[in-house]
Protein backbone atom coordinates (compact mmCIF):
# COMPACT_ATOMS: atom_id res chain seq x y z
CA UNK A 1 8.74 -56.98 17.98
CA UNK A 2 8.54 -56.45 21.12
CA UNK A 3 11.74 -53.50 21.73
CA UNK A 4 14.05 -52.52 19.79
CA UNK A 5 17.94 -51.81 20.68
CA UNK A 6 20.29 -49.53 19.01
CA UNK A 7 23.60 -48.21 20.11
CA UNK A 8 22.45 -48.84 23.75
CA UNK A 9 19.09 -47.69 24.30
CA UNK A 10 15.93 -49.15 24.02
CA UNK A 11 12.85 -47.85 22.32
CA UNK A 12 9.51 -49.15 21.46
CA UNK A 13 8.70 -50.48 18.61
CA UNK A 14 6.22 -47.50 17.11
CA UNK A 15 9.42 -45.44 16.41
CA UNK A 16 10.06 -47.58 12.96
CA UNK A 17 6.44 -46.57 12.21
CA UNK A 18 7.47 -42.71 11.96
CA UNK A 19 7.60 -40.64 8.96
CA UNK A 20 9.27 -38.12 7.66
CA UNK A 21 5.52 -35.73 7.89
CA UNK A 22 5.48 -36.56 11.18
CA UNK A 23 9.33 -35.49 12.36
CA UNK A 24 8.45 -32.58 10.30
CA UNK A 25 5.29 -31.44 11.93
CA UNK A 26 6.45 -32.80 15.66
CA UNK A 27 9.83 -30.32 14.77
CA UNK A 28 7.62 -27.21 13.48
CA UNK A 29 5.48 -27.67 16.31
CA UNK A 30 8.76 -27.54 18.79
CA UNK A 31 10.00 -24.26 17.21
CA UNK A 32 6.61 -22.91 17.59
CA UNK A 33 6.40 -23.33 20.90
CA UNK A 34 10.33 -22.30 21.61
CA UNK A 35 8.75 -18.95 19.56
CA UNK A 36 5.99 -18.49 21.81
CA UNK A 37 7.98 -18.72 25.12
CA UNK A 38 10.76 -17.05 23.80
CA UNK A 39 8.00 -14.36 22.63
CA UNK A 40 6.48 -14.30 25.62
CA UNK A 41 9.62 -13.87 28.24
CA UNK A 42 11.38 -11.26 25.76
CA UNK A 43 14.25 -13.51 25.09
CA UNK A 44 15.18 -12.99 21.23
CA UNK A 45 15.85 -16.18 19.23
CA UNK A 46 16.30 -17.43 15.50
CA UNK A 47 12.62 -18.75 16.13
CA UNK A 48 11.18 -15.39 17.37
CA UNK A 49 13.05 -12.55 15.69
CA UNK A 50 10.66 -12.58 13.13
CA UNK A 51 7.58 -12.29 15.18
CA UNK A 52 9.00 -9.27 17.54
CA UNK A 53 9.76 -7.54 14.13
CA UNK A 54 6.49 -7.92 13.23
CA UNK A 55 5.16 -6.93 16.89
CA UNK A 56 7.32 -3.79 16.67
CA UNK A 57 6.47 -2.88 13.18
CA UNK A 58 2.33 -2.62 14.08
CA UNK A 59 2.96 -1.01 17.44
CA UNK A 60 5.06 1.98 15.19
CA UNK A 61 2.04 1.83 12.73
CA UNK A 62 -1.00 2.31 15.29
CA UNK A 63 1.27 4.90 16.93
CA UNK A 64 1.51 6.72 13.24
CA UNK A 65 -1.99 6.22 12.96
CA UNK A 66 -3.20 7.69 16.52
CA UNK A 67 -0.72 10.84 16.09
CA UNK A 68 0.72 13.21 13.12
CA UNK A 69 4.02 10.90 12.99
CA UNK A 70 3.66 9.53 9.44
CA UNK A 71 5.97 7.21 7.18
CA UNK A 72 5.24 6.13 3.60
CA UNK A 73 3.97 2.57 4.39
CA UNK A 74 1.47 4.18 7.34
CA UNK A 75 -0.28 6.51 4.54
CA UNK A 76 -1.65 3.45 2.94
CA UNK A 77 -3.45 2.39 6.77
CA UNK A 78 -4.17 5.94 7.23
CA UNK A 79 -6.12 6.20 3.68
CA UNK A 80 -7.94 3.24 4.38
CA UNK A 81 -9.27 4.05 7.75
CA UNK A 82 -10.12 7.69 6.18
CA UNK A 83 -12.33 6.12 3.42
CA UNK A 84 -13.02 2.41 3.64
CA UNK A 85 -14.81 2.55 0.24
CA UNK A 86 -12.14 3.66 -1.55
CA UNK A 87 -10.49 0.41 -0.96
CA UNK A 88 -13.60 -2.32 -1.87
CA UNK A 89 -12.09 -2.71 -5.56
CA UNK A 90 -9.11 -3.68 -4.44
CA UNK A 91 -10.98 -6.94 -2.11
CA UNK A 92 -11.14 -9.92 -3.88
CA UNK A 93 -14.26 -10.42 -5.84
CA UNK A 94 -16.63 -13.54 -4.16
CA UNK A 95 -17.01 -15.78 -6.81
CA UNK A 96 -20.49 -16.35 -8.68
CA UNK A 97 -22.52 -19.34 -7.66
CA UNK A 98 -24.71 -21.43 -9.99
CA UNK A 99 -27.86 -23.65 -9.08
């Protein structure tokens, strides 16, 4: 096959050889980037809400930490950069290797 024709346009013949992975990853990738320039020129979408949420919520949490504003989910940060050793039990123990 040399083309292929349907409903008046003509395409080459590796479209038949697409998945369903690849429309899937070739769409995610898409919305990532539609993220990233939406992120990047301040213009809120569906695809970068989520990520200026995010953006917002650790600029309010390193402005907790760097003055005496405080809210309940900044104490945790706060402990932890008071006393990193307090914390080490709750890291995830490296698992022991055998020879």
């Amino acid at each position: 096959i040399q083309q292929v024709f349907d409903n008046g346009s003509i395409y080459n013949p590796e479209v038949l050889d697409i998945t369903e992975e690849t429309l899937h990853s070739r769409f995610l990738e898409g919305v990532r980037n539609v993220a990233s320039v939406c992120l990047q020129i301040g213009y809120p979408t569906v695809a970068s809400v989520p990520h200026s949420i995010i953006n917002g919520y650790k600029r309010v949490l390193a402005l907790s930490v760097e003055t005496d504003y405080t809210f309940p989910l900044a104490e945790k940060v706060k402990a932890f950069l008071a006393d990193p050793s307090a914390f080490v039990a709750a890291a995830p123990v490296a698992a022991a290797t055998t020879a």
